[in-house]
C-alpha atoms as a PDB file:
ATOM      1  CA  UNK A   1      -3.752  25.015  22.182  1.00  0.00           C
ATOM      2  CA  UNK A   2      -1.877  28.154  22.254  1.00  0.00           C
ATOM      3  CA  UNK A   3      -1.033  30.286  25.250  1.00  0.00           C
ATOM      4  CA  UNK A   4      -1.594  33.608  25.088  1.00  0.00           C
ATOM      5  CA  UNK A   5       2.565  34.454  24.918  1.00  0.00           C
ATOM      6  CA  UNK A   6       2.642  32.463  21.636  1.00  0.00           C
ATOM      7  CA  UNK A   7      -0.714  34.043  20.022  1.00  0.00           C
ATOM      8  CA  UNK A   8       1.252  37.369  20.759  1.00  0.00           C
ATOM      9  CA  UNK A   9       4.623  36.266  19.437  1.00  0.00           C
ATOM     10  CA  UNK A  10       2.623  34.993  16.186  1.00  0.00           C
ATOM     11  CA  UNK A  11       0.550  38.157  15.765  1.00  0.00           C
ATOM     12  CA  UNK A  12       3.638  39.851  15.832  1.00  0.00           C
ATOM     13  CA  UNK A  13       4.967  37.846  13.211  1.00  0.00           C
ATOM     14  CA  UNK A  14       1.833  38.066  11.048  1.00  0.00           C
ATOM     15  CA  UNK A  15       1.181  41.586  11.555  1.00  0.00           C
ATOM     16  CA  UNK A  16       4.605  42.312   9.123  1.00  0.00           C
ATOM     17  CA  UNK A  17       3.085  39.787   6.355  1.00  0.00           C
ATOM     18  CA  UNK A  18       0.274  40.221   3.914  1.00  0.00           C
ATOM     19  CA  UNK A  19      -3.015  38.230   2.833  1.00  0.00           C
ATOM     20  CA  UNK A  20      -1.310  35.376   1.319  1.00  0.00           C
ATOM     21  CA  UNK A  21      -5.250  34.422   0.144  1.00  0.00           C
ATOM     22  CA  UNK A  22      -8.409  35.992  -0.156  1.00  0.00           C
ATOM     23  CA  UNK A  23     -11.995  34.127   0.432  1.00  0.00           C
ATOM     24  CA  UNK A  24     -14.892  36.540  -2.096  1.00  0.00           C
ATOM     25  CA  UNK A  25     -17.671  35.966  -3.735  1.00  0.00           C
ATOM     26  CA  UNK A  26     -17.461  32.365  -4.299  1.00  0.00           C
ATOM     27  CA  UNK A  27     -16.712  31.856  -0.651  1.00  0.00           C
ATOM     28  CA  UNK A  28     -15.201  28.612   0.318  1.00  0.00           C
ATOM     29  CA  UNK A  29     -14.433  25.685  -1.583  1.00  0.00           C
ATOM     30  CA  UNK A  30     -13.283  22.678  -1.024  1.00  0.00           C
ATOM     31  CA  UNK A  31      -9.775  23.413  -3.352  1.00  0.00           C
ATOM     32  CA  UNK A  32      -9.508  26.630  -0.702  1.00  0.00           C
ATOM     33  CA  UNK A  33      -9.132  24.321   1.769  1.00  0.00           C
ATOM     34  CA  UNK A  34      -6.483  21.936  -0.172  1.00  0.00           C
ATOM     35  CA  UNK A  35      -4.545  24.976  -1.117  1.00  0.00           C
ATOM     36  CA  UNK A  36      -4.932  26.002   2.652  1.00  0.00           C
ATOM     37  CA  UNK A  37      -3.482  22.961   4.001  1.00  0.00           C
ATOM     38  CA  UNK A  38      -0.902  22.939   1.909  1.00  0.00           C
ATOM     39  CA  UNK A  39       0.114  26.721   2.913  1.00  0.00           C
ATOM     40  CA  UNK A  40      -0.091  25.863   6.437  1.00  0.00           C
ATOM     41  CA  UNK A  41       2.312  22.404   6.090  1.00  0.00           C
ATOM     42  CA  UNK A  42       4.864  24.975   3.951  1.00  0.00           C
ATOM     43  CA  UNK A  43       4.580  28.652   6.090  1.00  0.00           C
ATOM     44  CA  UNK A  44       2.877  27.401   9.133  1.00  0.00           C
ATOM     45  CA  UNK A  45       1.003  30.998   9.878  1.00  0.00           C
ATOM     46  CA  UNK A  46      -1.415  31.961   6.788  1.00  0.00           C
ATOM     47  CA  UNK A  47      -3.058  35.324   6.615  1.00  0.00           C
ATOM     48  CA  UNK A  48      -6.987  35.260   4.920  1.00  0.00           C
ATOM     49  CA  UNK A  49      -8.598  38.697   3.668  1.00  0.00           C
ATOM     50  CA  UNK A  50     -12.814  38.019   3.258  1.00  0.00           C
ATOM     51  CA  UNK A  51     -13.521  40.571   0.560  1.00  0.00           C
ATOM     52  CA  UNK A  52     -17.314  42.509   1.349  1.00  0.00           C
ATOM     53  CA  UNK A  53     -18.230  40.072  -1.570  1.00  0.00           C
ATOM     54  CA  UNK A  54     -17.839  37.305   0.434  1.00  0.00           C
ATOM     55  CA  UNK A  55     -21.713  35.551   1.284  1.00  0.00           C
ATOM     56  CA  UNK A  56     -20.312  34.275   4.454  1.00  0.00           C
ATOM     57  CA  UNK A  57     -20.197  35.957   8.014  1.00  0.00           C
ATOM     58  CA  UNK A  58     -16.453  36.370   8.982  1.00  0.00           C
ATOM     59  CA  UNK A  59     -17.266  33.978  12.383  1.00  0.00           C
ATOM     60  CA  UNK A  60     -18.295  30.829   9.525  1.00  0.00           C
ATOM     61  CA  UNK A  61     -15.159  31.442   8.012  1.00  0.00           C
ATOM     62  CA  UNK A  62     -13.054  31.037  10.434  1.00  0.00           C
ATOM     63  CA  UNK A  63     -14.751  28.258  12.021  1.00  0.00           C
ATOM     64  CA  UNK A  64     -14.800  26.191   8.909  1.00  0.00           C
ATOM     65  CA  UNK A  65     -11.122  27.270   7.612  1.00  0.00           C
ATOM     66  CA  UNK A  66     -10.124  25.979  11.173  1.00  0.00           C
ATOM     67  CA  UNK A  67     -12.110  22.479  11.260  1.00  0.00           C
ATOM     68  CA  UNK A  68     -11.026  21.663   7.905  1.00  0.00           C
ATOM     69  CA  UNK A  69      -7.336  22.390   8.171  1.00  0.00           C
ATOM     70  CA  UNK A  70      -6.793  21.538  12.014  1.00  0.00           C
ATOM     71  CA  UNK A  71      -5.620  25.055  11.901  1.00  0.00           C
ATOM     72  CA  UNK A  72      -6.167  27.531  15.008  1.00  0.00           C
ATOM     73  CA  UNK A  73      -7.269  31.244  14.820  1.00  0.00           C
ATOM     74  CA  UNK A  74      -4.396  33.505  16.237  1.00  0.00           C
ATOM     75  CA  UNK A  75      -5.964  36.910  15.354  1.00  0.00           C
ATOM     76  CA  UNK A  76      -9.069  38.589  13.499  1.00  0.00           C
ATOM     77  CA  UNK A  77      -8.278  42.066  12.304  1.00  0.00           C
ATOM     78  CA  UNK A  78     -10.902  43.851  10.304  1.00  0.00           C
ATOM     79  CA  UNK A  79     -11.619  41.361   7.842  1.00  0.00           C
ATOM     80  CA  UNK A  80      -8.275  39.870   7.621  1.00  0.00           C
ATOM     81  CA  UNK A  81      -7.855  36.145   9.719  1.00  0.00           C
ATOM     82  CA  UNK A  82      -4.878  34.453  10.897  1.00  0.00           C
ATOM     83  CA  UNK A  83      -4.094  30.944  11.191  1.00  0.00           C
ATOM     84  CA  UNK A  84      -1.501  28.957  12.515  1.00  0.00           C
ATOM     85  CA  UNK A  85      -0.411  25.413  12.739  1.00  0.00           C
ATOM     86  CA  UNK A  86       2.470  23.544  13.585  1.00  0.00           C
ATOM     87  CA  UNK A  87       4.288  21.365  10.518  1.00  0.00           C
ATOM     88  CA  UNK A  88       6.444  18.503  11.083  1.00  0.00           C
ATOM     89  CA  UNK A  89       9.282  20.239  10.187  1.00  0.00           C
ATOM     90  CA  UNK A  90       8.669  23.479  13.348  1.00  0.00           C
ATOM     91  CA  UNK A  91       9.876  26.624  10.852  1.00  0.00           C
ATOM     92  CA  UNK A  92       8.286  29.203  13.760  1.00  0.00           C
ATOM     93  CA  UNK A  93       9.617  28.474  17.144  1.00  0.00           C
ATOM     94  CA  UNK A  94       7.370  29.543  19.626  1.00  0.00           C
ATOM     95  CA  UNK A  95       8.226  31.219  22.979  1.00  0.00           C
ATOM     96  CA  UNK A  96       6.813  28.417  26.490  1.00  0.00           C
END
């Protein structure tokens, strides 16, 4: 669980980076979530844009891109989403 220092220290950091994927009209498949996984193991914080096309609220998004990666939600901006979660090899270190 993050604090609320570290969700500030990685919105920071996400806030200078851009949608590194984008869920539309297709919405979520299960080779989103492999690719997802494997973003999150290599950059630890992924940004998501939901196109308008997307068939799925923003809320079932983010619940379901969090269950299936073990991810958690840092931010929700518009309809961009951040994610964060820590690899075995800690690239971001995060403030106590």
């Amino acid at each position: 669980m993050l604090t609320g220092k570290q969700k500030r220290y990685l919105r920071d950091l996400a806030s200078r980076e851009k949608a590194l994927f984008q869920v539309g009209k297709d919405g979520l498949s299960e080779n989103f979530f492999l690719t997802m996984r494997n973003a999150l193991m290599a950059r630890e914080l992924v940004k998501i844009s939901v196109l308008k096309t997307c068939p799925l609220e923003l809320n079932e998004i983010k619940i379901e891109v969090a269950a299936n990666t073990g991810s958690e939600i840092v931010q929700t901006i518009g309809r961009n989403i951040v994610f964060y979660k820590q690899s075995r090899e800690k690239k971001i270190v995060l403030p106590k």
